[in-house]
Protein backbone atom coordinates (compact mmCIF):
# COMPACT_ATOMS: atom_id res chain seq x y z
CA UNK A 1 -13.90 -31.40 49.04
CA UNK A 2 -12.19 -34.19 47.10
CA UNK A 3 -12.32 -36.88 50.18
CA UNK A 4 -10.72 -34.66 52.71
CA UNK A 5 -12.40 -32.81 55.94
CA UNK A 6 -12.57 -29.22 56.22
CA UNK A 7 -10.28 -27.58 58.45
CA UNK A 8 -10.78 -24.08 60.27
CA UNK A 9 -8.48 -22.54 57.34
CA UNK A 10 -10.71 -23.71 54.80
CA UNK A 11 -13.78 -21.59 56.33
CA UNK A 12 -12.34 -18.69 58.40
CA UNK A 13 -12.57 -15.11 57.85
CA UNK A 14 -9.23 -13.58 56.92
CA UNK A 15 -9.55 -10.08 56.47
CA UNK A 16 -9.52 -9.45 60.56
CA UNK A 17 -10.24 -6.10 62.42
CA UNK A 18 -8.01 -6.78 65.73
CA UNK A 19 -6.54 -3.98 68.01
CA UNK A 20 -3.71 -2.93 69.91
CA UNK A 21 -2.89 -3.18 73.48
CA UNK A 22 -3.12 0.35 74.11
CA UNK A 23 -6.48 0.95 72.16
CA UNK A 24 -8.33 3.28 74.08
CA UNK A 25 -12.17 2.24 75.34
CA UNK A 26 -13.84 4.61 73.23
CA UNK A 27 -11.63 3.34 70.12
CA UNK A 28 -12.35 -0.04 71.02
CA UNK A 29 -16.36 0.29 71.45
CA UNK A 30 -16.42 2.39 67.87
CA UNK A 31 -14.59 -0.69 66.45
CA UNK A 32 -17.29 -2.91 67.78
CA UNK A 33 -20.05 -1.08 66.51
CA UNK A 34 -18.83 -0.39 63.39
CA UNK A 35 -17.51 -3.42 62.45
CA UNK A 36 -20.62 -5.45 64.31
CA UNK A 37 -19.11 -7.76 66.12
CA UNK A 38 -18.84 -8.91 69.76
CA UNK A 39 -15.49 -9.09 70.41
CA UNK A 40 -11.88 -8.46 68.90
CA UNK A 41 -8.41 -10.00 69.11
CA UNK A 42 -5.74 -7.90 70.75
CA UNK A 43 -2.29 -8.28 69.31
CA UNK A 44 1.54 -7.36 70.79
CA UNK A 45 3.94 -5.72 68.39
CA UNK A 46 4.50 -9.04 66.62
CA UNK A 47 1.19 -9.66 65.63
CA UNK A 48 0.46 -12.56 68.15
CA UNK A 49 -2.73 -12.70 69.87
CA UNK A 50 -2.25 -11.84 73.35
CA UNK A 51 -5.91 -11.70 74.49
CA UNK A 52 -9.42 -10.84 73.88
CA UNK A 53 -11.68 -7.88 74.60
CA UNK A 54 -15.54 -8.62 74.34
CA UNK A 55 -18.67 -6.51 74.86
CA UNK A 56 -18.73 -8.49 78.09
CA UNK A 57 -15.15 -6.68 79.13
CA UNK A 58 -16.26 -3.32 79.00
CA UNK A 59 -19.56 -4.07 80.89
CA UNK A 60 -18.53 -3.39 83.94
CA UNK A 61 -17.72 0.40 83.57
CA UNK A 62 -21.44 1.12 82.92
CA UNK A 63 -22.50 -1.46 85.55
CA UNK A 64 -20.44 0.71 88.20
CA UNK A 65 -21.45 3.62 87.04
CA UNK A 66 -23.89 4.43 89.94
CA UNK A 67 -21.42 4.22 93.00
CA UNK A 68 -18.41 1.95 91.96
CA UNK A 69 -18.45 -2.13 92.80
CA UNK A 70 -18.84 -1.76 96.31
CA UNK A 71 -22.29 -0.56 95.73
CA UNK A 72 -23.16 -2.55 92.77
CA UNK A 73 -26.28 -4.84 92.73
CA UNK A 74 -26.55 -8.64 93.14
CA UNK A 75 -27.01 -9.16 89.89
CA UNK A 76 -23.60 -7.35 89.29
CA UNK A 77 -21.96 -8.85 92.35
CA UNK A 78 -19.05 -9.92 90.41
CA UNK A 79 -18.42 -7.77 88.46
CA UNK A 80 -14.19 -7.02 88.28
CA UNK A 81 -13.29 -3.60 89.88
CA UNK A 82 -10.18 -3.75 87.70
CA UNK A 83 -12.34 -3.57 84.49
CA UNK A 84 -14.55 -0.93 85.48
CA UNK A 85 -11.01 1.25 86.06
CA UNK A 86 -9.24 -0.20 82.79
CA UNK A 87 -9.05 2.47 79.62
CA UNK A 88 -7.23 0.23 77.18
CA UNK A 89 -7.16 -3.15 75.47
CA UNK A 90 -4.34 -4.55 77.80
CA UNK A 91 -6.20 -3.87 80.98
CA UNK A 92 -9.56 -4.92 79.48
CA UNK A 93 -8.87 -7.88 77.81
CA UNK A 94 -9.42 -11.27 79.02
CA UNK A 95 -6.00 -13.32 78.90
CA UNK A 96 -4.58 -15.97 77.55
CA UNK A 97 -6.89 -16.23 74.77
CA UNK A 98 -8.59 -19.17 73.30
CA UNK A 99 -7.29 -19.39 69.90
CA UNK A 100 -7.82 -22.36 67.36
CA UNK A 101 -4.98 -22.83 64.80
CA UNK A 102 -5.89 -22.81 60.84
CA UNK A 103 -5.24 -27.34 60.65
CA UNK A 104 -7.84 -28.05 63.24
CA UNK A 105 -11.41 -30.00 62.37
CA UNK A 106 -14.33 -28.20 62.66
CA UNK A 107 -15.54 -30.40 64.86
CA UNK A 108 -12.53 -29.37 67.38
CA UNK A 109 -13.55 -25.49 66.66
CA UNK A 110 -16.97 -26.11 67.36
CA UNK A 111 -16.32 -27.94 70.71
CA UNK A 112 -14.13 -25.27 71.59
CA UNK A 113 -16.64 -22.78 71.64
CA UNK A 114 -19.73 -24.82 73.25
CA UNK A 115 -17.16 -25.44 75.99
CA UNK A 116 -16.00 -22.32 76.17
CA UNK A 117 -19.45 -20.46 75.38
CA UNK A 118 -17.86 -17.85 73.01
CA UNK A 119 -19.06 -16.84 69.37
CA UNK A 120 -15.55 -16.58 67.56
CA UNK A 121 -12.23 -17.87 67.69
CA UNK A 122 -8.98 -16.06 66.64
CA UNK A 123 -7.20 -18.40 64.19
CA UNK A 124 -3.10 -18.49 64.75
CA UNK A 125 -0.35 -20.20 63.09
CA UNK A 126 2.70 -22.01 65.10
CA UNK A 127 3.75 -18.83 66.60
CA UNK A 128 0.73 -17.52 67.69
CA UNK A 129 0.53 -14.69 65.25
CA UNK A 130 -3.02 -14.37 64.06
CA UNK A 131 -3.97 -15.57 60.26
CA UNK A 132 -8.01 -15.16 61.03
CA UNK A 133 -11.36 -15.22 62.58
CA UNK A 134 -13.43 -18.65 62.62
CA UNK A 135 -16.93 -17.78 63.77
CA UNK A 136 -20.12 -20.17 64.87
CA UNK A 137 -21.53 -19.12 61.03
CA UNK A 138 -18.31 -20.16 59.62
CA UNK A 139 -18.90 -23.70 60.89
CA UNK A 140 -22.34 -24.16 59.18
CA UNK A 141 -20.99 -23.45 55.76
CA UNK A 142 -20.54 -27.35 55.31
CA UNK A 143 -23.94 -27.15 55.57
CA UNK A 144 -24.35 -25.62 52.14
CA UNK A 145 -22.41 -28.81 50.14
CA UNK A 146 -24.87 -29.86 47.32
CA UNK A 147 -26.83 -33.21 48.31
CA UNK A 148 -24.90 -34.49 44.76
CA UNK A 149 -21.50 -33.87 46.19
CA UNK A 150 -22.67 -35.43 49.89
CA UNK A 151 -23.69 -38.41 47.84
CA UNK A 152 -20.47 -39.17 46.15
CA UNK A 153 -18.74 -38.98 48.73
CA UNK A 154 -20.85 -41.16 50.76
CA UNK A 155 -20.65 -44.06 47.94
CA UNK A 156 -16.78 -43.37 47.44
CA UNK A 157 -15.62 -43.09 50.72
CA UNK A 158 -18.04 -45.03 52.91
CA UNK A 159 -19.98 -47.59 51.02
CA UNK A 160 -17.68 -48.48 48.24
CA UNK A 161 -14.88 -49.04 51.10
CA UNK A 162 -17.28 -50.55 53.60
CA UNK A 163 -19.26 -53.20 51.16
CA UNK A 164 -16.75 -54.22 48.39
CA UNK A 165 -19.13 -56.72 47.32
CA UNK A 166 -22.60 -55.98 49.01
CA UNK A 167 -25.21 -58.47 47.94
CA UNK A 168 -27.49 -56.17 45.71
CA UNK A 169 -26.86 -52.83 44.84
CA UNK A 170 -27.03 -50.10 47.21
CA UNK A 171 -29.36 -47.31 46.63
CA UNK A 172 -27.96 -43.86 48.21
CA UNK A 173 -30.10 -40.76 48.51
CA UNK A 174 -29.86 -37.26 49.82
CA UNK A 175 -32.52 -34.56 50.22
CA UNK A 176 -31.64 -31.23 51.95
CA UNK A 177 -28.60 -32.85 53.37
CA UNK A 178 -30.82 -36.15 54.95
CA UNK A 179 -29.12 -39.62 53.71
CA UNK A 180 -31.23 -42.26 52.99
CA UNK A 181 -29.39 -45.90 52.52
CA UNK A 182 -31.57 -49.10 51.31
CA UNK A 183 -30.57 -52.53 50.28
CA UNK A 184 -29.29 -55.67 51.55
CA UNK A 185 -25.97 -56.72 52.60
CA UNK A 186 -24.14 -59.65 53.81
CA UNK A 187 -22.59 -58.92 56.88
CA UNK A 188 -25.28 -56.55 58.92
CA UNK A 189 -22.51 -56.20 61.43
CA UNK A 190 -20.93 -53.39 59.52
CA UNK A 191 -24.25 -51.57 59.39
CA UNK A 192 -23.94 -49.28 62.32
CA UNK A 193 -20.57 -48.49 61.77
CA UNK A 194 -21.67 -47.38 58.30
CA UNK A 195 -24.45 -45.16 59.59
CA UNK A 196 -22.30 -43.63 62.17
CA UNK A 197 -19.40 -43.10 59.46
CA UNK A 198 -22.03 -41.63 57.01
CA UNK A 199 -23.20 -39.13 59.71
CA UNK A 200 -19.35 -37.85 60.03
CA UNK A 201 -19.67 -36.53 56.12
CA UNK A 202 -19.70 -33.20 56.48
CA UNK A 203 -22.55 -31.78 55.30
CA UNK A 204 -24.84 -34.59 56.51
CA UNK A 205 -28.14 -33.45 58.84
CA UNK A 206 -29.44 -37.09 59.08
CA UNK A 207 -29.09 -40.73 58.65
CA UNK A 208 -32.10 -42.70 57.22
CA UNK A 209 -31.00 -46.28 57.49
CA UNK A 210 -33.01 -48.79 55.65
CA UNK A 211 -30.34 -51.79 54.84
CA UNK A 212 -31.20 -55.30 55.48
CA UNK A 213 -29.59 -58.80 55.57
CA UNK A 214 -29.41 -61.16 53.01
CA UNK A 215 -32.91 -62.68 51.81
CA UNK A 216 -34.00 -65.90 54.32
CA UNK A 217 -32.74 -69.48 52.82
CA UNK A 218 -33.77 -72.04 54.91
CA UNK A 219 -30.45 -73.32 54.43
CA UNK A 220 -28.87 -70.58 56.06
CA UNK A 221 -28.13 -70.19 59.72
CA UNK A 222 -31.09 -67.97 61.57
CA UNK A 223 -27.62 -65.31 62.06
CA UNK A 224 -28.15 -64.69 58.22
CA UNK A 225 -31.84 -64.08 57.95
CA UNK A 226 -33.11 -61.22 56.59
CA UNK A 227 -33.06 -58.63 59.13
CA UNK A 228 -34.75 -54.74 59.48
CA UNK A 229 -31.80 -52.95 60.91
CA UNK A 230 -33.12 -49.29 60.67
């Protein structure tokens, strides 16, 4: 990763299925299936993403099927009477889209879809034109960084900045992705900020935090005792 955080264009999926705004409904549920996914981008003639049509869009025909909206059950009560008439992407789709573009964090992508409760994002550039497909597996592949290469870059980028000269060396270990820090410093005051900088490497499940203060000397102010700060 060389120091840097991922960004959506570092994980997405770039070979992407997307459709046309006058796909039919049988074209787009055979896309769907064969392609196993949940929902697709829908593009204009310049290749920006104008919306999205999900297994949740075409719901509603078969949820009318037995009498039409008016007759539908409670729990179909909203269900859109425009949807269960649309035959095509344009009329199906749900507009505007939530897209993500290929610079942003993870963390933004990932917040985006919590919020937004959907499984995949259609990745655009400045125009809108779509480059890819960032999905909620996409996001966990930081989870697959070596506990080696979480390591360094915990020592390089965190520790070695934080504690320039920390009072005893600093013993740094990861195990499936857990960080375990133990030693003693001299100013406990940048501990927590260390812990919660550590738990920003990507990659990183946990925090164990086992760094005290300096060693007591009765000569020292009680501020400077040595203190547990896990």
């Amino acid at each position: 990763m060389n120091g840097r955080c991922h960004t959506v264009s570092d994980v997405m999926t770039r070979k992407v299925v997307a459709l046309r705004t006058k796909a039919s409904f049988k074209d787009i549920v055979r896309t769907l299936r064969q392609w196993q996914v949940t929902a697709l981008p829908v593009l204009d003639g310049d290749q920006r993403v104008v919306g999205v049509v999900s297994e949740a869009d075409l719901l509603p025909k078969e949820e009318t099927r037995n009498g039409g909206p008016g007759n539908a059950t409670p729990a179909t009560d909203r269900t859109d009477p425009a949807k269960a008439m649309a035959v095509t992407a344009d009329q199906l789709m749900t507009t505007p889209p939530i897209t993500v573009t290929g610079d942003a964090t993870l963390a933004l992508a990932a917040r985006t879809m919590a919020r937004q409760r959907i499984k995949r994002l259609p990745v655009v550039d400045a125009a809108g034109r779509l480059t890819g497909i960032v999905s909620r597996s996409d996001l966990l592949k930081v989870f697959l960084r070596s506990d080696e290469e979480i390591a360094e870059e915990v020592r390089r980028d965190v520790v070695e900045r934080l504690f320039v000269a920390p009072a005893e060396p600093l013993r740094i270990e990861v195990h499936d992705g857990i960080v375990t820090l133990a030693g003693r410093v001299r100013d406990t005051a940048l501990v927590p900020v260390m812990a919660r900088l550590v738990r920003s490497v990507e990659g990183v499940v946990d925090v164990d935090c086992e760094l005290v203060g300096p060693l007591y000397d009765p000569g020292l102010g009680p501020e400077l005792r040595s203190t547990s700060l896990e």
